[in-house]
C-alpha atoms as a PDB file:
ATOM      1  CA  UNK A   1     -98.874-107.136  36.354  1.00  0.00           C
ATOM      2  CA  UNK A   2     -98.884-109.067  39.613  1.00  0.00           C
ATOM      3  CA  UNK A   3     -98.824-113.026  39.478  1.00  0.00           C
ATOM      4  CA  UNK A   4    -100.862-115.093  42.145  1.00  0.00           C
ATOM      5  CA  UNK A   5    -100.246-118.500  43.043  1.00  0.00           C
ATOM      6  CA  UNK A   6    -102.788-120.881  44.246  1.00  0.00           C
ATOM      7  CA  UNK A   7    -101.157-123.852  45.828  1.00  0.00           C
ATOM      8  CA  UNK A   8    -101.190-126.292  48.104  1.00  0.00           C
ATOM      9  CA  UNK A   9     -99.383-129.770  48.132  1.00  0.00           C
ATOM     10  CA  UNK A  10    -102.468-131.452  49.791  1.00  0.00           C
ATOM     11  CA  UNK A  11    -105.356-132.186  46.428  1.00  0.00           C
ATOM     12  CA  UNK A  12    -108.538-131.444  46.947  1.00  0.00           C
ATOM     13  CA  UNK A  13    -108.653-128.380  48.804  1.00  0.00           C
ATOM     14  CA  UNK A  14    -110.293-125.644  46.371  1.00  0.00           C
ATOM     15  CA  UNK A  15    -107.640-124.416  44.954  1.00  0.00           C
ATOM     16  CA  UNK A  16    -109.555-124.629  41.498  1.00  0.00           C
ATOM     17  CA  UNK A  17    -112.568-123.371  42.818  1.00  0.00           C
ATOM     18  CA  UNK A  18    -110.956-120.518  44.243  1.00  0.00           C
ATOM     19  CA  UNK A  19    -109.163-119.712  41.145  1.00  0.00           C
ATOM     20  CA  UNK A  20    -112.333-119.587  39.108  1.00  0.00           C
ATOM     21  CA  UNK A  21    -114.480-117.329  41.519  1.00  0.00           C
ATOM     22  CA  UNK A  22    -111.345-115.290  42.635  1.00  0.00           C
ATOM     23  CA  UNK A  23    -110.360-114.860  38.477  1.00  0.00           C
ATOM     24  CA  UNK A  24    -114.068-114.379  37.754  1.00  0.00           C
ATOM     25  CA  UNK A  25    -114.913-111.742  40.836  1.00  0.00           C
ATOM     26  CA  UNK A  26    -111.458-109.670  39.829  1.00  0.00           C
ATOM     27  CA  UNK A  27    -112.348-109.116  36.245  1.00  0.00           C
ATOM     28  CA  UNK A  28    -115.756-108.162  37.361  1.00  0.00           C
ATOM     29  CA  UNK A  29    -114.077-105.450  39.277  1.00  0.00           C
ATOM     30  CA  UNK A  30    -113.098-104.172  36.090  1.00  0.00           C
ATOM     31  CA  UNK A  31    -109.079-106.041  36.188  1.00  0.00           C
ATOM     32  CA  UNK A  32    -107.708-107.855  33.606  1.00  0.00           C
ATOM     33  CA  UNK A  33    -107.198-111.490  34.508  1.00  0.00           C
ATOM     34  CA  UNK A  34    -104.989-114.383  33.079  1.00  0.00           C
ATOM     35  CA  UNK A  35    -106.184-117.723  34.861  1.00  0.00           C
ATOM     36  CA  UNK A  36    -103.102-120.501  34.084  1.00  0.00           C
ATOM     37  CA  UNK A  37    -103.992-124.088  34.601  1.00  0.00           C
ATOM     38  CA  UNK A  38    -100.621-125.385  35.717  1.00  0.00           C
ATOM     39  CA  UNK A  39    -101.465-128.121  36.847  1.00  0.00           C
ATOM     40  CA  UNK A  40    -100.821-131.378  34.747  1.00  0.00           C
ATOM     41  CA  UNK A  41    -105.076-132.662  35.614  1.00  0.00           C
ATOM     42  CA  UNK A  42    -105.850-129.591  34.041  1.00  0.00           C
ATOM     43  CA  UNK A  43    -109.078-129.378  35.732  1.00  0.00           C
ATOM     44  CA  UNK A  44    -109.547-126.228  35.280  1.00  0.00           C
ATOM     45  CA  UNK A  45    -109.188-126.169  31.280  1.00  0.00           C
ATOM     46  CA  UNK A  46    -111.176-129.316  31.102  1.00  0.00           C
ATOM     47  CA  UNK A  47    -113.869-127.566  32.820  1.00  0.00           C
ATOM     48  CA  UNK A  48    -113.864-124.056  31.163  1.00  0.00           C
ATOM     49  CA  UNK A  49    -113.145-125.097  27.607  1.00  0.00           C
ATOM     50  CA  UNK A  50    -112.406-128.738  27.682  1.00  0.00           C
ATOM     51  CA  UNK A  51    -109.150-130.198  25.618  1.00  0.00           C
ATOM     52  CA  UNK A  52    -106.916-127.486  24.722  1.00  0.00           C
ATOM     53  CA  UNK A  53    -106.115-129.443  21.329  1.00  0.00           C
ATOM     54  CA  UNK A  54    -102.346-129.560  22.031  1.00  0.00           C
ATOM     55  CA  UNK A  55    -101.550-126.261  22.729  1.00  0.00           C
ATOM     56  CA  UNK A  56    -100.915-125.853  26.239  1.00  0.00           C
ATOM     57  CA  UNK A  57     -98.959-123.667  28.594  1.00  0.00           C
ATOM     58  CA  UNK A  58     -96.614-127.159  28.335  1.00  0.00           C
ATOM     59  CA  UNK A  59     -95.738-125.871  25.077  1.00  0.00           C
ATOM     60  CA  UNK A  60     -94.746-122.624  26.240  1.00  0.00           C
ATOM     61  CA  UNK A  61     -92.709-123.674  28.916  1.00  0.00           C
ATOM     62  CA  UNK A  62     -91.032-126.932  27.461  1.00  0.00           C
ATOM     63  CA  UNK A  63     -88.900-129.704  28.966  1.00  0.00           C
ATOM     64  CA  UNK A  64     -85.418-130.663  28.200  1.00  0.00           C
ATOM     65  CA  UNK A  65     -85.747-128.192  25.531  1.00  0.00           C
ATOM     66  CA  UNK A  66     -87.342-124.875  25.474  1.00  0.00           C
ATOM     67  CA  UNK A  67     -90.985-124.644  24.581  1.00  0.00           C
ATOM     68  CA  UNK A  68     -92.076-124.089  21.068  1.00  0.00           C
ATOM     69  CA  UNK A  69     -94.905-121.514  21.607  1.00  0.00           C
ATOM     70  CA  UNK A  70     -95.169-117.648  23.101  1.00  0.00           C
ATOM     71  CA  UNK A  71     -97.685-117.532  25.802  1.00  0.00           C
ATOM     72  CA  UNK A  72     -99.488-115.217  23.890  1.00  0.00           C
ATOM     73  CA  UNK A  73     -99.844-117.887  21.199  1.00  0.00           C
ATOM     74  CA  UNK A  74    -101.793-120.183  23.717  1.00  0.00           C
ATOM     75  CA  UNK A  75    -104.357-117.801  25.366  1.00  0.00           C
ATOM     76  CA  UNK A  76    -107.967-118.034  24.841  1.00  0.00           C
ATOM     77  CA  UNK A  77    -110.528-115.879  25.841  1.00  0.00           C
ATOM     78  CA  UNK A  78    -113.240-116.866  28.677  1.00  0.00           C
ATOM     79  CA  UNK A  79    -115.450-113.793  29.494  1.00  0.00           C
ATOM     80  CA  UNK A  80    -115.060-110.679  29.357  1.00  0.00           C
ATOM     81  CA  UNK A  81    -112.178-109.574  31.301  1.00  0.00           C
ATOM     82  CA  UNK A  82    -110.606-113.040  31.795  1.00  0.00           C
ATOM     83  CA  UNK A  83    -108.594-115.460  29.676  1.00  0.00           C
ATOM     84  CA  UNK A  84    -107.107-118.601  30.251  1.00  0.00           C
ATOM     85  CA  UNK A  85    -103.666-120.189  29.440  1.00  0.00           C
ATOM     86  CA  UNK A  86    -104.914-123.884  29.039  1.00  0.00           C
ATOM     87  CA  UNK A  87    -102.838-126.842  30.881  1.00  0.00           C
ATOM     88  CA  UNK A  88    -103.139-130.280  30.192  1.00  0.00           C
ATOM     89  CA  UNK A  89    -101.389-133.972  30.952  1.00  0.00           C
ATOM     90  CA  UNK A  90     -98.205-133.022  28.987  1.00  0.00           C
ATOM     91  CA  UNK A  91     -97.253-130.629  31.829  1.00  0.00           C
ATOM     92  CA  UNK A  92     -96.531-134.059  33.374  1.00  0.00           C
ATOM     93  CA  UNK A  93     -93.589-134.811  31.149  1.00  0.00           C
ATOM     94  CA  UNK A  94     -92.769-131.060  31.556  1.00  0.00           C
ATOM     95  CA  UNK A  95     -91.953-131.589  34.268  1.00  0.00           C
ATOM     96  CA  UNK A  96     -90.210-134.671  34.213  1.00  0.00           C
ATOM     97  CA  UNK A  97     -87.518-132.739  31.180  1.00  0.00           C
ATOM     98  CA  UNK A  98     -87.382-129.435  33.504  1.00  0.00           C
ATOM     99  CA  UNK A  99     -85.009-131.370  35.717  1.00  0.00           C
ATOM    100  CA  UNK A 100     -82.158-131.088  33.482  1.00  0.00           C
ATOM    101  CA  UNK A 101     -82.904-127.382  32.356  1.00  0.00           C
ATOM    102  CA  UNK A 102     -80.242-124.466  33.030  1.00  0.00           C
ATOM    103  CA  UNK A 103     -82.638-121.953  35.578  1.00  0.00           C
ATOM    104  CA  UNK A 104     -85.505-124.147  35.487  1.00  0.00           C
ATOM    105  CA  UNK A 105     -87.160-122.053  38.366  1.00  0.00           C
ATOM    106  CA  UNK A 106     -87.300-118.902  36.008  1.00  0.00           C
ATOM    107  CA  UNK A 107     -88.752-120.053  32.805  1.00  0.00           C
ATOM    108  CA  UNK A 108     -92.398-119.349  33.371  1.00  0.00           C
ATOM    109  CA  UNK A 109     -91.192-116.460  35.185  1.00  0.00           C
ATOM    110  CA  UNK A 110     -89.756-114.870  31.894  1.00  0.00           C
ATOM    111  CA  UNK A 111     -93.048-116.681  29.872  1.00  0.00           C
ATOM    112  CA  UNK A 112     -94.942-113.748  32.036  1.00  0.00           C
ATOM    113  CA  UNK A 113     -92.806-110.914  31.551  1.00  0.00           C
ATOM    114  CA  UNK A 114     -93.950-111.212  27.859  1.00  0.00           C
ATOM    115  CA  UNK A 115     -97.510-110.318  28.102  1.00  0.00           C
ATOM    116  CA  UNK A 116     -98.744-107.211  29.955  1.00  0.00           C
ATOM    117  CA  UNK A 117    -101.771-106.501  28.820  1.00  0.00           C
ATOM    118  CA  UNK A 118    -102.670-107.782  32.218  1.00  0.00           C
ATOM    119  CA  UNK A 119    -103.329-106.244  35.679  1.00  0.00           C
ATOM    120  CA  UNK A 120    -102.899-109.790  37.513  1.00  0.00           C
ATOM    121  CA  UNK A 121    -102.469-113.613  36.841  1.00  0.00           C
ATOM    122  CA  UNK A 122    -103.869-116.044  39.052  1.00  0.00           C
ATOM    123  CA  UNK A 123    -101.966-119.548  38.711  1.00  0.00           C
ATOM    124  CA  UNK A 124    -103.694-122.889  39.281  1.00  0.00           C
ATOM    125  CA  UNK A 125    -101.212-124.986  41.018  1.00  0.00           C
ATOM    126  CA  UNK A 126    -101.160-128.826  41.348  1.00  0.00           C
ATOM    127  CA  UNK A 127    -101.441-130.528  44.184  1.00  0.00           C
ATOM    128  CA  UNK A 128     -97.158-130.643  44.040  1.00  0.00           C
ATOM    129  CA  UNK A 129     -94.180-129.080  45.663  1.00  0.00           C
ATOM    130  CA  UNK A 130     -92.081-130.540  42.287  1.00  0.00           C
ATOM    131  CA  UNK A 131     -90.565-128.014  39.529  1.00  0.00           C
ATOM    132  CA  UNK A 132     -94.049-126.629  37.911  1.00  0.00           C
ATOM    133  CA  UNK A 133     -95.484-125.264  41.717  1.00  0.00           C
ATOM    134  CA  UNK A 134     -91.712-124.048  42.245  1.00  0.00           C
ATOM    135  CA  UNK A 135     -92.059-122.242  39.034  1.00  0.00           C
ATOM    136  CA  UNK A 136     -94.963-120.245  40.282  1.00  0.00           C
ATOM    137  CA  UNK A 137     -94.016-119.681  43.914  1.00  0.00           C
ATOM    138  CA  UNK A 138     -90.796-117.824  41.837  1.00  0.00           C
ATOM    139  CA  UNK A 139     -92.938-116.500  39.194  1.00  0.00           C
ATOM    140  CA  UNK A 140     -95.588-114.638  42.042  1.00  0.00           C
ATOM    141  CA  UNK A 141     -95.869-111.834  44.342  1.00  0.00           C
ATOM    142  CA  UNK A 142     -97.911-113.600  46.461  1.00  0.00           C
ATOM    143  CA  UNK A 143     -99.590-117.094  47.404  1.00  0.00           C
ATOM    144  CA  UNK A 144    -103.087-118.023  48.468  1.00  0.00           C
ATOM    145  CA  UNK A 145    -103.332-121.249  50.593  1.00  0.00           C
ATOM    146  CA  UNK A 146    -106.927-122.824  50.106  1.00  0.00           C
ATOM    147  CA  UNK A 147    -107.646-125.118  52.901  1.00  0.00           C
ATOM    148  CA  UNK A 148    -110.008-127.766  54.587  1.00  0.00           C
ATOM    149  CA  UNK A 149    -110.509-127.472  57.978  1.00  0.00           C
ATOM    150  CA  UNK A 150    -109.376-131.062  59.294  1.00  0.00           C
ATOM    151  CA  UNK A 151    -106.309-132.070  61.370  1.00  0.00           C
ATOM    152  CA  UNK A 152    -104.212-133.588  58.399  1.00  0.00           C
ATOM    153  CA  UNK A 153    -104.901-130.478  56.360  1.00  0.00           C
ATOM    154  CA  UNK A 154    -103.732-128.275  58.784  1.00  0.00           C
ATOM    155  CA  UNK A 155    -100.854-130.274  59.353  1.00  0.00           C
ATOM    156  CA  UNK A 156    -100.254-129.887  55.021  1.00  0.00           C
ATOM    157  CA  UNK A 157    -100.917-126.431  55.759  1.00  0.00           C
ATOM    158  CA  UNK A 158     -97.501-126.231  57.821  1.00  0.00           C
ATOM    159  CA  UNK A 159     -95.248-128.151  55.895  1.00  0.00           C
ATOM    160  CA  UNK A 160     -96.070-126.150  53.249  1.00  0.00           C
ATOM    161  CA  UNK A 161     -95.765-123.344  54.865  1.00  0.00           C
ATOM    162  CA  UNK A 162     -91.940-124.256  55.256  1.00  0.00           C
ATOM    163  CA  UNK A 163     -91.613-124.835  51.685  1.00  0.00           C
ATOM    164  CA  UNK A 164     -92.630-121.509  51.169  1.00  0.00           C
ATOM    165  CA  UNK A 165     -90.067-119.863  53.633  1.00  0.00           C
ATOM    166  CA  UNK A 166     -87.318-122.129  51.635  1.00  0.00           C
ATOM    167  CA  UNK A 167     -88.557-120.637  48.373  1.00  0.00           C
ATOM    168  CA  UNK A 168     -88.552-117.300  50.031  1.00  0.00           C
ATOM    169  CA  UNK A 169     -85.030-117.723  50.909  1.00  0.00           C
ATOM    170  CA  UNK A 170     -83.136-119.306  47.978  1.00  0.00           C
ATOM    171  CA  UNK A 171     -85.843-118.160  45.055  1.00  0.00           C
ATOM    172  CA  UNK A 172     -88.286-115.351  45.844  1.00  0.00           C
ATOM    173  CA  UNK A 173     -87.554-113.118  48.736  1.00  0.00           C
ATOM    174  CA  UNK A 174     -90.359-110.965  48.006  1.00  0.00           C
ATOM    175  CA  UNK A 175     -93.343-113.894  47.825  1.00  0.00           C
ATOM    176  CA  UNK A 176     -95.778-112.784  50.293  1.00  0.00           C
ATOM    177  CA  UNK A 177     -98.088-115.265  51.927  1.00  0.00           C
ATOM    178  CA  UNK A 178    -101.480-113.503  51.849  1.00  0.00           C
ATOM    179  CA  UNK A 179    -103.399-115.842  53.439  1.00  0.00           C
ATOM    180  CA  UNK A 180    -105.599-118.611  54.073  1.00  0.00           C
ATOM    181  CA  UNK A 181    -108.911-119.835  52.330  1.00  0.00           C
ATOM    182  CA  UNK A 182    -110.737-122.205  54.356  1.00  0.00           C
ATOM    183  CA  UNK A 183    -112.909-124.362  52.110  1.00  0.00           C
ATOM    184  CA  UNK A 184    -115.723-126.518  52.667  1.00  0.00           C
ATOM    185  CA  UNK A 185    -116.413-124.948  56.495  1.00  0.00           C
ATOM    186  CA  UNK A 186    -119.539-126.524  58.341  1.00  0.00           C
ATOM    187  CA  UNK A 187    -120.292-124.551  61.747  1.00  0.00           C
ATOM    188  CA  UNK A 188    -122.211-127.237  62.840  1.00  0.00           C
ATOM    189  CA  UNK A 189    -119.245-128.982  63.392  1.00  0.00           C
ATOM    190  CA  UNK A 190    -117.238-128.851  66.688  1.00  0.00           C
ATOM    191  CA  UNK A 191    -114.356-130.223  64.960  1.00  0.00           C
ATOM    192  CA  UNK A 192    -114.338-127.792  62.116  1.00  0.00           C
ATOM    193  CA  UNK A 193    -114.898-125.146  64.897  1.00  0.00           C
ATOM    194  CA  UNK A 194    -111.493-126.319  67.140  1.00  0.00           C
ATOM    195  CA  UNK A 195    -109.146-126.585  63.327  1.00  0.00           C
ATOM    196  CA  UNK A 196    -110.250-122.860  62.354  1.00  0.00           C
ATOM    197  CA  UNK A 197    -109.265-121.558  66.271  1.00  0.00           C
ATOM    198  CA  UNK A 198    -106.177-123.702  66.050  1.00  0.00           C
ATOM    199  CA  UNK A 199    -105.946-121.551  62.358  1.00  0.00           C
ATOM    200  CA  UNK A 200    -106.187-118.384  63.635  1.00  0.00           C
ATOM    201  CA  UNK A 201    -103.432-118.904  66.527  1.00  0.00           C
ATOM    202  CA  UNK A 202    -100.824-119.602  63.878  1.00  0.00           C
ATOM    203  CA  UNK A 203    -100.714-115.573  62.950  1.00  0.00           C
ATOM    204  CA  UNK A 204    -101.415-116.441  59.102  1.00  0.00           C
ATOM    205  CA  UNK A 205    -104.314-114.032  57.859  1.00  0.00           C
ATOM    206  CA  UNK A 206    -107.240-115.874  57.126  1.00  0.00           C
ATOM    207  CA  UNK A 207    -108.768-114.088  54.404  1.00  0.00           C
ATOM    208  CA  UNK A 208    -112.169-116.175  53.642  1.00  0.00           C
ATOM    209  CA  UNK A 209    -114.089-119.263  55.131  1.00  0.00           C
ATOM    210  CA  UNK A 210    -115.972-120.668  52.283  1.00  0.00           C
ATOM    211  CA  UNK A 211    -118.640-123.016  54.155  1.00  0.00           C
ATOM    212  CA  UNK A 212    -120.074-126.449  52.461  1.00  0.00           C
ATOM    213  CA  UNK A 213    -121.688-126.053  48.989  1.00  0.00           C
ATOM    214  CA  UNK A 214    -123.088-128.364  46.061  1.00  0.00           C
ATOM    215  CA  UNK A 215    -124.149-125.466  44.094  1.00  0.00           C
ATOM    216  CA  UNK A 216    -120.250-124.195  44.029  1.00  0.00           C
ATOM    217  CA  UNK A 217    -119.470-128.021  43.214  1.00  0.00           C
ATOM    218  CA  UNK A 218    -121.387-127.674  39.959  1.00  0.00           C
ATOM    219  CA  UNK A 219    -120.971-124.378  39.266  1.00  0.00           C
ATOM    220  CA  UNK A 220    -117.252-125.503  39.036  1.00  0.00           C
ATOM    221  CA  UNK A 221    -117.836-128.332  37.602  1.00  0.00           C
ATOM    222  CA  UNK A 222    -119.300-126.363  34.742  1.00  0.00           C
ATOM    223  CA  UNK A 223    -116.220-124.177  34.284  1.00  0.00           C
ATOM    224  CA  UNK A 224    -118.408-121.394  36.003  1.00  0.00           C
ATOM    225  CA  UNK A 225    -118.192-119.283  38.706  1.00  0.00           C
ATOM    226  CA  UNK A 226    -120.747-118.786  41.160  1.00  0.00           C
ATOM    227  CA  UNK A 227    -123.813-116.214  39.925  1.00  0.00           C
ATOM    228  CA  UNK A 228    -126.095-116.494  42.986  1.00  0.00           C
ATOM    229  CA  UNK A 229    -126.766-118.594  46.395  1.00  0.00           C
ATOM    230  CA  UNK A 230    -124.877-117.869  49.867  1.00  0.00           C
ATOM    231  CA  UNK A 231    -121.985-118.481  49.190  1.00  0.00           C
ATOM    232  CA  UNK A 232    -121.646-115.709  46.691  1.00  0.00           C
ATOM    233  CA  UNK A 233    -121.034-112.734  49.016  1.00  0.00           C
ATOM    234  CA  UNK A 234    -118.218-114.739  50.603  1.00  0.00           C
ATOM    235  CA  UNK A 235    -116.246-114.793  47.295  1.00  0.00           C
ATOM    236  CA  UNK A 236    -117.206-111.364  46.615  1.00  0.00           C
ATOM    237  CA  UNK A 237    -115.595-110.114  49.335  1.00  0.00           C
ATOM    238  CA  UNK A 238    -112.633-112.011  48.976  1.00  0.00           C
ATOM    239  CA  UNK A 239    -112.091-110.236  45.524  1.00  0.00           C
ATOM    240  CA  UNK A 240    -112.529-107.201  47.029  1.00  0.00           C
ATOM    241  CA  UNK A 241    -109.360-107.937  49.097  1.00  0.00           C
ATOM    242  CA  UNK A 242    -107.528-109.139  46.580  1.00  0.00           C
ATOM    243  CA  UNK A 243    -108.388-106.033  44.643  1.00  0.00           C
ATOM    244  CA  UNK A 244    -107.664-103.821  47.382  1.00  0.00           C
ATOM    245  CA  UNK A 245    -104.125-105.855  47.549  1.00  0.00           C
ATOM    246  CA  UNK A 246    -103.221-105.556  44.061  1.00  0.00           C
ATOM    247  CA  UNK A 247    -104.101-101.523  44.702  1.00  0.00           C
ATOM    248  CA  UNK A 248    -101.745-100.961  47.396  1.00  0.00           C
ATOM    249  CA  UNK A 249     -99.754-103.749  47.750  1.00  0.00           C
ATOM    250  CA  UNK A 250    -101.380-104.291  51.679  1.00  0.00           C
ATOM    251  CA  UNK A 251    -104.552-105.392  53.136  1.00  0.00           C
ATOM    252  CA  UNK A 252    -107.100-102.793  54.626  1.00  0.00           C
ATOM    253  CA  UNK A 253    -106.174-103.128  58.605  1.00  0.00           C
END
């Protein structure tokens, strides 16, 4: 099974939306998909199947203490193809106990080596660089950076990019950074148009740009991916990368 992290320290860039489209456009390529909600909003389980009624992937992973639950216990099915490890606001104090925990970094790490009935799992990240987002940048083979296409967000963009080359060092030598996602993209826009230039010259691949959509707003907001509308063939091509990634471990050149 490969493990993909969705993360960004800056909120509010996509990174749920992607995980939803990119989770729901994988499984229908025919993979098996595990969506985690790690972050402590739990956005993403709020929106797919709303309180996860104390059973959480906080349970799995613990505190001060080990967690109490297999991931396997916690898993709920969302379509066919895709389930979801729920998250919710006790990751918060998670978090908060992991700071006294012998190898913290590696405990969802060994969670995942537990389940492989999977061909990837796509992690929802918080809008963090604390102990949870560090557990997933060690638990993944590689790390999709959704972004907006302002000044401050590609200034996020490379301080985070140098938290990833520290995790990369002293964690996960083998994270890859597969690329950028650049959300909420309005040609019209001369600024937009200058941040997405100024993107490309940094040498990261840019793998989608996702332009402006209320439809994906609600869609999301539903705990749905998108079914139709413009934006659609965007995210299906994305997936198709992903796919072709997960295949053979490279993007088509």
């Amino acid at each position: 099974m490969k493990t993909i992290a969705i993360a960004n320290q800056k909120g509010g860039v996509g990174k749920t939306t992607l995980a939803i489209n990119l989770a729901a456009g994988l499984a229908t390529l025919g993979r098996k998909v595990l969506l985690i909600d790690l972050d402590p909003q739990a956005s993403l389980t709020l929106s797919t199947i709303g309180e996860s009624s104390g059973q959480c992937i906080a349970e799995v992973i613990g505190g001060a203490l080990p967690g109490n639950l297999l991931l396997s216990d916690i898993i709920r099915p969302l379509s066919e193809n895709l389930d979801l490890a729920p998250g919710g606001l006790s990751l918060s104090i998670s978090e908060i106990g992991l700071i006294t925990r012998m190898g913290r970094e590696n405990i969802l790490k060994k969670a995942l080596s537990s389940v492989n009935q999977y061909d990837v799992a796509i992690i929802d990240c918080g809008p963090s660089l604390g102990l949870l987002v560090e557990n997933a940048l060690n638990a993944a083979d590689g790390v999709l950076i959704p972004t907006l296409p302002t000044p401050v967000d590609k200034r996020g963009v490379s301080i985070f990019i140098e938290s990833l080359n520290a995790v990369r060092s002293e964690l996960n030598p083998n994270l890859m950074i597969l690329g950028l996602v650049i959300c909420q993209y309005d040609r019209r826009l001369k600024l937009h148009q200058q941040i997405l230039e100024e993107f490309q010259n940094i040498q990261l691949p840019i793998l989608a740009v996702i332009g402006r959509s209320i439809e994906i707003a609600r869609t999301v907001g539903e705990g749905k991916p998108l079914s139709s509308g413009r934006l659609l063939p965007q995210m299906q091509e994305l997936s198709a990368k992903i796919d072709f990634w997960l295949r053979n471990g490279k993007f088509e050149s």
